[in-house]
PDB file of N, CA and C in Angstrom:
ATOM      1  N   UNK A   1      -3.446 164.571   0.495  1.00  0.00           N
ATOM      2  CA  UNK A   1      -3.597 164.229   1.900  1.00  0.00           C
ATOM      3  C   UNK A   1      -4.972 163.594   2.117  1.00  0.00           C
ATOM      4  N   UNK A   2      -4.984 162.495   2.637  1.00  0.00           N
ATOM      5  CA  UNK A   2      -6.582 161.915   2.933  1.00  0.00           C
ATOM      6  C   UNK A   2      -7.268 162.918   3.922  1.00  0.00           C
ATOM      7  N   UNK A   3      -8.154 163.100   3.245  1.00  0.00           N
ATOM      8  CA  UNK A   3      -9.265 164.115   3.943  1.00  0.00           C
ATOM      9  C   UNK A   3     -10.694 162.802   4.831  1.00  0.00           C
ATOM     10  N   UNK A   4     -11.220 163.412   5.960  1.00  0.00           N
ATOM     11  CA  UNK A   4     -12.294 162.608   6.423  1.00  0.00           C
ATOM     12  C   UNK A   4     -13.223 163.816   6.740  1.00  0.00           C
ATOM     13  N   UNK A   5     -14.527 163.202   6.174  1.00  0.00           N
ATOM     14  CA  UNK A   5     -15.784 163.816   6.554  1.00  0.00           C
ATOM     15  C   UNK A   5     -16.766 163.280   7.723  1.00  0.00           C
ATOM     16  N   UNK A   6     -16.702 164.198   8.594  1.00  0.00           N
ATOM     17  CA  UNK A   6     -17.794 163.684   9.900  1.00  0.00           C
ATOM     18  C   UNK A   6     -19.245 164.196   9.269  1.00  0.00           C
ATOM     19  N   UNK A   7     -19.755 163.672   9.737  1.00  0.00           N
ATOM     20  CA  UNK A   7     -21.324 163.778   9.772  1.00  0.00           C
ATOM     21  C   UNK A   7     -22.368 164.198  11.555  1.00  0.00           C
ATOM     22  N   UNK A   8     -22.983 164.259  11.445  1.00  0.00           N
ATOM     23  CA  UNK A   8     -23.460 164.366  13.198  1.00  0.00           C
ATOM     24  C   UNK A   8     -25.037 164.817  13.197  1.00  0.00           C
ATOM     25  N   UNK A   9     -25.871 164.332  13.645  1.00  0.00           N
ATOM     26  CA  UNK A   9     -27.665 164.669  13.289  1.00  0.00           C
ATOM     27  C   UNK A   9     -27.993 163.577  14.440  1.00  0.00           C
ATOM     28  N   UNK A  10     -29.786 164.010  14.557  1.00  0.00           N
ATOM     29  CA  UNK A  10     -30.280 163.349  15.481  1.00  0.00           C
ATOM     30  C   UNK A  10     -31.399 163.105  14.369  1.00  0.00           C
ATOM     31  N   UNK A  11     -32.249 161.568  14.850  1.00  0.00           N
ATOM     32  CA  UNK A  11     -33.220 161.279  13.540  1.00  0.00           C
ATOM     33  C   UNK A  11     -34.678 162.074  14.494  1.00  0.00           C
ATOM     34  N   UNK A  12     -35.116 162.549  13.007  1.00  0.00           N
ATOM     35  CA  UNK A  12     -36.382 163.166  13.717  1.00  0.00           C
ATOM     36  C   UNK A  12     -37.403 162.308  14.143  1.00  0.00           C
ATOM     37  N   UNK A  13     -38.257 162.588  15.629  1.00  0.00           N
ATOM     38  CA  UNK A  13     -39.188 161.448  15.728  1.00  0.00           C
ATOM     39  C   UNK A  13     -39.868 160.945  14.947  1.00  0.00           C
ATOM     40  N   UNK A  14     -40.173 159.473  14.721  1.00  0.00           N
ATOM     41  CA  UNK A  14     -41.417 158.983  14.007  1.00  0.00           C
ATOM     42  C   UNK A  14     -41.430 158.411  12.618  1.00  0.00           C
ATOM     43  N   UNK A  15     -39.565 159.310  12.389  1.00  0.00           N
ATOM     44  CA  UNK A  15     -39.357 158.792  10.836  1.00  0.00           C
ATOM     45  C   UNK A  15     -38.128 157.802  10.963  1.00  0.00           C
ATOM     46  N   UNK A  16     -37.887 156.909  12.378  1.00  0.00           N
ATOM     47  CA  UNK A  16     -37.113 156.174  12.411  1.00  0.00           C
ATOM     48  C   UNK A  16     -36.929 154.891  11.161  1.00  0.00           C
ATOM     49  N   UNK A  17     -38.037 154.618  11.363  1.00  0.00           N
ATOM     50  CA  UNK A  17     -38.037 153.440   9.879  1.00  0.00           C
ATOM     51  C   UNK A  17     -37.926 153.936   8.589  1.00  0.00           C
ATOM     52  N   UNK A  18     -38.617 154.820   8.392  1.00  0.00           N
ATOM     53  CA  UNK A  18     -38.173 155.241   7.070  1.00  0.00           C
ATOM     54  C   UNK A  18     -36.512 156.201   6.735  1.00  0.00           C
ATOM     55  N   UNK A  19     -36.040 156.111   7.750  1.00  0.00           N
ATOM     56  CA  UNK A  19     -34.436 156.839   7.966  1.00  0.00           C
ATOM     57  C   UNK A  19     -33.714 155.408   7.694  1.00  0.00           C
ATOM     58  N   UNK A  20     -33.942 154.364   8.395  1.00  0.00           N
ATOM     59  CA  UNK A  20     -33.115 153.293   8.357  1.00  0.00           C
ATOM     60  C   UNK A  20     -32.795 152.574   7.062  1.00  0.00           C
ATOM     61  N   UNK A  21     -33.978 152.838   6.122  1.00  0.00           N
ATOM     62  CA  UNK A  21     -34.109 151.820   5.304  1.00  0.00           C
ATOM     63  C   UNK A  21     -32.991 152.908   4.181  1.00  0.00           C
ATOM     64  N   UNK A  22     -33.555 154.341   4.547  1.00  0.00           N
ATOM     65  CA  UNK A  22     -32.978 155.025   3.205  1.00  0.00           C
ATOM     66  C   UNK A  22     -31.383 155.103   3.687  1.00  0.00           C
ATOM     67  N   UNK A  23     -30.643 155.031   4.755  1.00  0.00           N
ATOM     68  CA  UNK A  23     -29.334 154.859   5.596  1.00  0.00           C
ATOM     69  C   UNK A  23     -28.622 153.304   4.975  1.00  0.00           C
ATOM     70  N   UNK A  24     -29.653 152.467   4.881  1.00  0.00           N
ATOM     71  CA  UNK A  24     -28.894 150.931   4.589  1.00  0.00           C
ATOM     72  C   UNK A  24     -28.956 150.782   2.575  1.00  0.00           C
ATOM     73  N   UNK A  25     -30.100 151.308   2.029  1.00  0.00           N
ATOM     74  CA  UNK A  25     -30.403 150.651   0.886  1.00  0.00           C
ATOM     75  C   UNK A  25     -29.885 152.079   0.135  1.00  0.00           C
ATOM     76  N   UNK A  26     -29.639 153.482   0.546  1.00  0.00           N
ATOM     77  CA  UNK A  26     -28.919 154.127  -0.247  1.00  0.00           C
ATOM     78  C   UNK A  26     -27.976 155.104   0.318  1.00  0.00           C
ATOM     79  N   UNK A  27     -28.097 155.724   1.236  1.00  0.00           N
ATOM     80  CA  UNK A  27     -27.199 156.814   1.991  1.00  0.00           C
ATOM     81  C   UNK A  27     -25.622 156.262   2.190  1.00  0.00           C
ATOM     82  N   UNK A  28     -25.161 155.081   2.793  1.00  0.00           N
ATOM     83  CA  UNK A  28     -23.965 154.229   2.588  1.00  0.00           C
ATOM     84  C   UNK A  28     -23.556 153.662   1.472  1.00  0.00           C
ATOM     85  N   UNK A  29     -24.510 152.522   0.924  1.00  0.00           N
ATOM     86  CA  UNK A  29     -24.133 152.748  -0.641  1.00  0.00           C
ATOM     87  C   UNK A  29     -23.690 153.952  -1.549  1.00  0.00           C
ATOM     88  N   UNK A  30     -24.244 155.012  -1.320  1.00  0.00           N
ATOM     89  CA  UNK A  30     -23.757 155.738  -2.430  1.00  0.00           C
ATOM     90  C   UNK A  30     -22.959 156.581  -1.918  1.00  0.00           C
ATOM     91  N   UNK A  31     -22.214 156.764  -0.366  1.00  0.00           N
ATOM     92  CA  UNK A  31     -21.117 157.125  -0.087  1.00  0.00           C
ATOM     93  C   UNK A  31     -19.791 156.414  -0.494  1.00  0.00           C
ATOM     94  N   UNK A  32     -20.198 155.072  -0.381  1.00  0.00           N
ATOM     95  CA  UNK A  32     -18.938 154.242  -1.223  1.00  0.00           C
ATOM     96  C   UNK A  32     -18.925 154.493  -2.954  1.00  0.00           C
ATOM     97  N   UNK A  33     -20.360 154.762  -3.709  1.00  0.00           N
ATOM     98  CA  UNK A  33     -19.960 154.670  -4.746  1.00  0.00           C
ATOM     99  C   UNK A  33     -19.590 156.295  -5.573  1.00  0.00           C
ATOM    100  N   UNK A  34     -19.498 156.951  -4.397  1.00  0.00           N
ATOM    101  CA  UNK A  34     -18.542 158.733  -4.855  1.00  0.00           C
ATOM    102  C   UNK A  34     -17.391 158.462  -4.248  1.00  0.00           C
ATOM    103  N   UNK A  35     -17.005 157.550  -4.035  1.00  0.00           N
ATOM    104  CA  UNK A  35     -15.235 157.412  -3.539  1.00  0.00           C
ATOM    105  C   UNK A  35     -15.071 157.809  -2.117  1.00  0.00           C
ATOM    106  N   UNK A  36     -16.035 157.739  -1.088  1.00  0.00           N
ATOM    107  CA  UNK A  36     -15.642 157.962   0.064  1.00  0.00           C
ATOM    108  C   UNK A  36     -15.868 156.514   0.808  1.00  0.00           C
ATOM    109  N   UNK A  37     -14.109 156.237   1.232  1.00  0.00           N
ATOM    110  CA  UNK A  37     -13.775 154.625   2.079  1.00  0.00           C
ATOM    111  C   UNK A  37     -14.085 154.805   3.204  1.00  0.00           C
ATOM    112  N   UNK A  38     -14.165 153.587   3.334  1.00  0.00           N
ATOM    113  CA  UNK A  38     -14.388 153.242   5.242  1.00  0.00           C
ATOM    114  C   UNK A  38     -15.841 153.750   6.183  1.00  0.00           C
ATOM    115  N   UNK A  39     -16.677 153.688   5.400  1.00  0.00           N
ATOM    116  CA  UNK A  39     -17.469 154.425   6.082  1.00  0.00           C
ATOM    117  C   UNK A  39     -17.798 153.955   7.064  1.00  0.00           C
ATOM    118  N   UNK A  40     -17.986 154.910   8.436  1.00  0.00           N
ATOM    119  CA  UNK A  40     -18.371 154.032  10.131  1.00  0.00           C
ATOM    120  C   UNK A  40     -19.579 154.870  10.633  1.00  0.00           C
ATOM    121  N   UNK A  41     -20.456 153.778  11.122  1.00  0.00           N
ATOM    122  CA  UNK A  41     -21.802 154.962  11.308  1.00  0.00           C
ATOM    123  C   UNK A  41     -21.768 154.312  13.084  1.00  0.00           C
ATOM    124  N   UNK A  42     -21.756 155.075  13.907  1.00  0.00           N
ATOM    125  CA  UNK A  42     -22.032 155.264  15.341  1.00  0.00           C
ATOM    126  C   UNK A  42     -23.122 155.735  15.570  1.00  0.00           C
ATOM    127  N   UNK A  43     -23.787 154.903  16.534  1.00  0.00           N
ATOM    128  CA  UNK A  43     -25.296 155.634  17.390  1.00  0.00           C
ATOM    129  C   UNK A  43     -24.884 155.799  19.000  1.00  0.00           C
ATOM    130  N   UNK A  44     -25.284 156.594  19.376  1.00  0.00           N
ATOM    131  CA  UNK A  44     -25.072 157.430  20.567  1.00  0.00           C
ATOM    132  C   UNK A  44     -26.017 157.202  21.823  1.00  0.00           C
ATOM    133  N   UNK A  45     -25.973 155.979  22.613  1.00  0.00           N
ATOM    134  CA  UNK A  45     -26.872 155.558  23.369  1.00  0.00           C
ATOM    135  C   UNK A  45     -27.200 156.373  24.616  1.00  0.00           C
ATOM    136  N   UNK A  46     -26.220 157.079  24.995  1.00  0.00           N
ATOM    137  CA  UNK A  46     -26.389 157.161  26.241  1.00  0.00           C
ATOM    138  C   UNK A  46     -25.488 158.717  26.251  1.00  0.00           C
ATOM    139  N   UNK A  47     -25.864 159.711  26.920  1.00  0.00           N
ATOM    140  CA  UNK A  47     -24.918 160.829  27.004  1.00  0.00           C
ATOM    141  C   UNK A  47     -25.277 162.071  26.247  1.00  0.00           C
ATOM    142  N   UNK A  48     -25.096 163.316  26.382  1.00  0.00           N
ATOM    143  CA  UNK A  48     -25.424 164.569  25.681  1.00  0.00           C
ATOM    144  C   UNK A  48     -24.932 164.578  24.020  1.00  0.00           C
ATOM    145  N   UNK A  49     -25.215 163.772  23.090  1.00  0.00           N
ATOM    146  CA  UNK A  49     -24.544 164.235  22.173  1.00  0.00           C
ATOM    147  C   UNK A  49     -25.774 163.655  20.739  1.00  0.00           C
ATOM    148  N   UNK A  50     -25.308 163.983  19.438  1.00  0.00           N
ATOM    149  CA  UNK A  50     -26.134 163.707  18.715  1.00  0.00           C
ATOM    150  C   UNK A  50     -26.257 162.310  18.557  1.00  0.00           C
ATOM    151  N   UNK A  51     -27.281 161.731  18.043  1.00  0.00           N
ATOM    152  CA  UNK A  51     -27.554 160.453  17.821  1.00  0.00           C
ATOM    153  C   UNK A  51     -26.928 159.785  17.298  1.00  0.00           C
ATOM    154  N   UNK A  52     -26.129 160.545  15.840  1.00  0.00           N
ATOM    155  CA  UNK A  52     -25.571 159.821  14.636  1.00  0.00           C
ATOM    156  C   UNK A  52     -24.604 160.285  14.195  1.00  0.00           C
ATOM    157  N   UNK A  53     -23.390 159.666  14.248  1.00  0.00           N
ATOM    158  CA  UNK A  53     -22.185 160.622  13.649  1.00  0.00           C
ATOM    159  C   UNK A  53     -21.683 159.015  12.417  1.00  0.00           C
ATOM    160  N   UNK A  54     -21.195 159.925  11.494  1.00  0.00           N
ATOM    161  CA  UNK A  54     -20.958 159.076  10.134  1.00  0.00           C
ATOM    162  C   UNK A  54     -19.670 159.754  10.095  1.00  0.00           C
ATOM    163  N   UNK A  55     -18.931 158.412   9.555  1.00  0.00           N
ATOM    164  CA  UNK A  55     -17.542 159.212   8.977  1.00  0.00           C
ATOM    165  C   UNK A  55     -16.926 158.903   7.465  1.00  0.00           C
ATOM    166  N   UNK A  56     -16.111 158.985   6.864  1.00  0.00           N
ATOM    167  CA  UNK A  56     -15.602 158.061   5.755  1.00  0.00           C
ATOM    168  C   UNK A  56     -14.351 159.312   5.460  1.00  0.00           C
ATOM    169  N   UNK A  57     -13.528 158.248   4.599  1.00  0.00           N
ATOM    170  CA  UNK A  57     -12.287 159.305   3.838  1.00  0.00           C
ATOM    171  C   UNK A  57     -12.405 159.199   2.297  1.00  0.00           C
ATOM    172  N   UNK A  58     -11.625 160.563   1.782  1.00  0.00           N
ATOM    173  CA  UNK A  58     -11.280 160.039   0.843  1.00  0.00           C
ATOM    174  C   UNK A  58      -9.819 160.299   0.322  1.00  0.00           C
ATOM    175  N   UNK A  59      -8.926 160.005  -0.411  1.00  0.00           N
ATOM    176  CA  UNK A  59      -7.595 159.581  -0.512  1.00  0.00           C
ATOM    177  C   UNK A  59      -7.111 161.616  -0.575  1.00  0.00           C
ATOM    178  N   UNK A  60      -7.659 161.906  -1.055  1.00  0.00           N
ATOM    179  CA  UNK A  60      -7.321 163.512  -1.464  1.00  0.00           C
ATOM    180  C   UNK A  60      -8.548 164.645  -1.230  1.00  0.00           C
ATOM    181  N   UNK A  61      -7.863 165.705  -0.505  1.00  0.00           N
ATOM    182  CA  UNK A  61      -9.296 167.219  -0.272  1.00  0.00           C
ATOM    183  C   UNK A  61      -9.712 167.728  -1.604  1.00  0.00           C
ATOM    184  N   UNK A  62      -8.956 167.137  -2.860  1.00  0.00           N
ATOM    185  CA  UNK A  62      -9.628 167.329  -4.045  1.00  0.00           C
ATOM    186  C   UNK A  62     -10.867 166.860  -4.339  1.00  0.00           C
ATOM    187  N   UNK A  63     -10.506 165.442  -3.897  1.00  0.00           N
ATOM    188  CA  UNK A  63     -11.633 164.116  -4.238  1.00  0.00           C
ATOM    189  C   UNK A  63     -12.997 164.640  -3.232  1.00  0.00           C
ATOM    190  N   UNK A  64     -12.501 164.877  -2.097  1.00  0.00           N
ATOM    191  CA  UNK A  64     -13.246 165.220  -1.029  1.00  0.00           C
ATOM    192  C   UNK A  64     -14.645 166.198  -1.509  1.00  0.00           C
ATOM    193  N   UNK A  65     -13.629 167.692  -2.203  1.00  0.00           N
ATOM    194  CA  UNK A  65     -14.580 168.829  -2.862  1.00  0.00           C
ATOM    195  C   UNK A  65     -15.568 168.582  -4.044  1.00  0.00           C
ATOM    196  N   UNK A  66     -14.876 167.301  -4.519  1.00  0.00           N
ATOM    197  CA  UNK A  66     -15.796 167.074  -5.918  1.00  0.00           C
ATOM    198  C   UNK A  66     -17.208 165.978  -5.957  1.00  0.00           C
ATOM    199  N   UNK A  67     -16.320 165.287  -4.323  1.00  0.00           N
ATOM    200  CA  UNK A  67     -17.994 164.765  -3.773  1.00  0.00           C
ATOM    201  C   UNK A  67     -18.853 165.360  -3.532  1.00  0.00           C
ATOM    202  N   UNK A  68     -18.497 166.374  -2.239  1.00  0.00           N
ATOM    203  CA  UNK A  68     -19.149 167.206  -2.219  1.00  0.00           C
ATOM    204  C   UNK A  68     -20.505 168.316  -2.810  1.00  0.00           C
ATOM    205  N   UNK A  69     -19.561 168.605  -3.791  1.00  0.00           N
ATOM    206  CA  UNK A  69     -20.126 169.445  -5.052  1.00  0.00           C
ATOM    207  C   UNK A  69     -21.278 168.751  -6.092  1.00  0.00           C
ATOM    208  N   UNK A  70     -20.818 167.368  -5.826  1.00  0.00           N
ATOM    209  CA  UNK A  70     -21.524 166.497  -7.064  1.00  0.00           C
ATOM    210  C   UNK A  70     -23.189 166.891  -6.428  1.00  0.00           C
ATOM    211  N   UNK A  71     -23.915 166.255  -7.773  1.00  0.00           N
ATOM    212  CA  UNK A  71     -25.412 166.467  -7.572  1.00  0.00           C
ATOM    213  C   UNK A  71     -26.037 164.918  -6.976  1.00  0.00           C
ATOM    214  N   UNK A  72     -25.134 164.184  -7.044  1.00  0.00           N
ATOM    215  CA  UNK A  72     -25.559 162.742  -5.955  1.00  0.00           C
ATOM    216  C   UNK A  72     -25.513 163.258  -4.657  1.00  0.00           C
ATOM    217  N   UNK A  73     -24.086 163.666  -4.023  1.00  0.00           N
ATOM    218  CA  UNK A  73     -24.070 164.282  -2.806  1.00  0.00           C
ATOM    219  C   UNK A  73     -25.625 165.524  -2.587  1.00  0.00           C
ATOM    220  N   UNK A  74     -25.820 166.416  -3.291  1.00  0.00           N
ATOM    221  CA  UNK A  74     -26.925 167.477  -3.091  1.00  0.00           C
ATOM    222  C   UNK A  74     -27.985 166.306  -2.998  1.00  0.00           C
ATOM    223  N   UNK A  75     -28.737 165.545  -3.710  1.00  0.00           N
ATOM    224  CA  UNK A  75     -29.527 164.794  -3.580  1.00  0.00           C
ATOM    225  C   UNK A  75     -29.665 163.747  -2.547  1.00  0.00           C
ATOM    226  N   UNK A  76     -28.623 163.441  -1.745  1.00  0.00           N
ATOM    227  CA  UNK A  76     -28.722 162.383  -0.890  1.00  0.00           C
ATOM    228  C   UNK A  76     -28.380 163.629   0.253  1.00  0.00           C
ATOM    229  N   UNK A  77     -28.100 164.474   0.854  1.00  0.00           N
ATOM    230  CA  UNK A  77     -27.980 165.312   1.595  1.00  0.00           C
ATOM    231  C   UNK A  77     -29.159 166.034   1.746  1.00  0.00           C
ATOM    232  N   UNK A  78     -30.431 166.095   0.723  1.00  0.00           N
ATOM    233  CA  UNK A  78     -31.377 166.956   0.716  1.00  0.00           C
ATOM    234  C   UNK A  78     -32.619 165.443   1.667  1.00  0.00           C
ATOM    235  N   UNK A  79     -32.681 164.701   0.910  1.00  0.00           N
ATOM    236  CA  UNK A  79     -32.951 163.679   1.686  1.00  0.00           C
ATOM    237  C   UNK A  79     -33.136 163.339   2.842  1.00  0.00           C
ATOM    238  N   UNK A  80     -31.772 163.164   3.347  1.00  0.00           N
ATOM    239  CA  UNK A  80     -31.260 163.150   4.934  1.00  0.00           C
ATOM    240  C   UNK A  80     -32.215 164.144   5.809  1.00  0.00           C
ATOM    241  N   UNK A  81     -31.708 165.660   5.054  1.00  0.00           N
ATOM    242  CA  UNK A  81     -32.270 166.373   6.211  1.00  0.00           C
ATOM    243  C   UNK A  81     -33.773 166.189   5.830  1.00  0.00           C
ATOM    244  N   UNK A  82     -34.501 165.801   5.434  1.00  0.00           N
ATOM    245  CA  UNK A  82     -35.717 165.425   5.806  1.00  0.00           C
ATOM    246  C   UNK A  82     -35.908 164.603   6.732  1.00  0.00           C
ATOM    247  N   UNK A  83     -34.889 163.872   7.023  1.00  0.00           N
ATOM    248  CA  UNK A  83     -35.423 163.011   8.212  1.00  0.00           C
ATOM    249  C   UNK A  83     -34.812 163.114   9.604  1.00  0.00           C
ATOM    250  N   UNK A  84     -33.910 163.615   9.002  1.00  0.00           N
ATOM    251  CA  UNK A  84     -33.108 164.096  10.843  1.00  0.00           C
ATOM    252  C   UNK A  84     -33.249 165.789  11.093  1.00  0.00           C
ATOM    253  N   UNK A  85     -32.415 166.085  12.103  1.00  0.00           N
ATOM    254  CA  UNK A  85     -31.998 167.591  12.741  1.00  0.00           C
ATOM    255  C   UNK A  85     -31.201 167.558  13.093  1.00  0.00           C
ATOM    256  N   UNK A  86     -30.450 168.652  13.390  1.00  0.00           N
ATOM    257  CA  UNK A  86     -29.116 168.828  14.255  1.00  0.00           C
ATOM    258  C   UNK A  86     -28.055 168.430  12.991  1.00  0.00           C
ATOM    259  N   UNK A  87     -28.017 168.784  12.276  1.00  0.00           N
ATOM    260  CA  UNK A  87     -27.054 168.247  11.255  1.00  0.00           C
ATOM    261  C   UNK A  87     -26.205 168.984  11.241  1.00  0.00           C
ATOM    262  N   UNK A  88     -24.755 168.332  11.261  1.00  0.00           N
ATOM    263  CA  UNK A  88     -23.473 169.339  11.112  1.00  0.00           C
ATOM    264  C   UNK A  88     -22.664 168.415  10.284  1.00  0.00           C
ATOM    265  N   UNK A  89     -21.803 169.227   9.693  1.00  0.00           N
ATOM    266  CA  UNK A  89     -20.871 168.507   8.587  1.00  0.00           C
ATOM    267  C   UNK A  89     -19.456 169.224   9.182  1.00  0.00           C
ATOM    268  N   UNK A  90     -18.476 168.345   9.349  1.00  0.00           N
ATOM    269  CA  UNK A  90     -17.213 168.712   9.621  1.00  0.00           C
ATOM    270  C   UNK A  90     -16.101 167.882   8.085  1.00  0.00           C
ATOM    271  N   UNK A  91     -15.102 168.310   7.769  1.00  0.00           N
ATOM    272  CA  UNK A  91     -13.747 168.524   7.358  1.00  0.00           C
ATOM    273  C   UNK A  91     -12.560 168.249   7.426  1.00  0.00           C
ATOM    274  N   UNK A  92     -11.790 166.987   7.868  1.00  0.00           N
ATOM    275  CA  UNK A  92     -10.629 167.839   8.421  1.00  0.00           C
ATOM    276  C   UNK A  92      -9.446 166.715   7.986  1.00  0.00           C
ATOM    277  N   UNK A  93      -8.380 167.004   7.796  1.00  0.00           N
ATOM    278  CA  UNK A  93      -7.743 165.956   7.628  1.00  0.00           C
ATOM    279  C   UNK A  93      -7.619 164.483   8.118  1.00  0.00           C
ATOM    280  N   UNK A  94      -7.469 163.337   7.529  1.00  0.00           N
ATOM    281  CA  UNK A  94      -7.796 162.264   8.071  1.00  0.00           C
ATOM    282  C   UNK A  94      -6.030 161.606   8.905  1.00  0.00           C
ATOM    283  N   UNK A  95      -6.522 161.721  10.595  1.00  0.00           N
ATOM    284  CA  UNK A  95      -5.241 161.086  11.389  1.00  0.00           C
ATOM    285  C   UNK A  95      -5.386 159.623  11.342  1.00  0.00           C
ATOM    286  N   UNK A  96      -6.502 158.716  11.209  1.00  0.00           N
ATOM    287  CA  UNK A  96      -6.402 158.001  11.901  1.00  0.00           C
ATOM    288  C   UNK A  96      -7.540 157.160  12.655  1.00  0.00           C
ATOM    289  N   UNK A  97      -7.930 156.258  13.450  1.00  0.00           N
ATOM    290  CA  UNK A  97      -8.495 156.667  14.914  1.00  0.00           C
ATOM    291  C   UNK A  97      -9.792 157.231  14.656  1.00  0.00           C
ATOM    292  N   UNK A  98     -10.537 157.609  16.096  1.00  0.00           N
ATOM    293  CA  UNK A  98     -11.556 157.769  16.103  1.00  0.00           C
ATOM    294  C   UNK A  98     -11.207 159.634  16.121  1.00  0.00           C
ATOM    295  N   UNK A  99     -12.061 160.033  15.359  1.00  0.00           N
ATOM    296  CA  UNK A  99     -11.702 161.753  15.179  1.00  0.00           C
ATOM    297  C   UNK A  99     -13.387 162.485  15.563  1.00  0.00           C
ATOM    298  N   UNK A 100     -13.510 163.686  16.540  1.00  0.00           N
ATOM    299  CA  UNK A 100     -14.631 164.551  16.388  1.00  0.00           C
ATOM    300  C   UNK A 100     -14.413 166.019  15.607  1.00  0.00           C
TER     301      UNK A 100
END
């Protein structure tokens, strides 16, 4: 079953530039290159909610767990939260559409 992973964080002040560059030149890249498609990154202009929600699938919740687990994922996840807060990771089967 295609599984999709949400993402959701706010960038911490001050480290906007250095978030962007590591978001374009490796954080997306290397979500495509552990097998997670489609990736869509949304910023949140206006309204109560986090800044940044990321999504992507991958074809199977197998594929999903073994991204996960991998030590690219730990390393690019350890990263991240250096530069943002509010970080939540969601799960859930992939419908479709825009999913929270």
């Amino acid at each position: 079953m295609p599984t999709k992973l949400i993402l959701r964080w706010d960038i911490q002040p001050g480290a906007e530039s250095e978030y962007f560059e590591f978001m374009v030149s490796e954080f997306i890249p290397s979500l495509k290159k552990l097998g997670i498609t489609d990736p869509g990154v949304w910023y949140t202009a206006y309204g109560d909610a986090e800044q940044i929600l990321v999504s992507g699938t991958t074809e199977t919740q197998e594929h999903m767990r073994f991204v996960l687990r991998s030590k690219d994922w730990a390393r690019m996840k350890t990263r991240l939260e250096e530069l943002v807060s509010n970080y939540s990771q969601i799960i859930t089967p992939a419908t479709g559409g825009f999913q929270l």
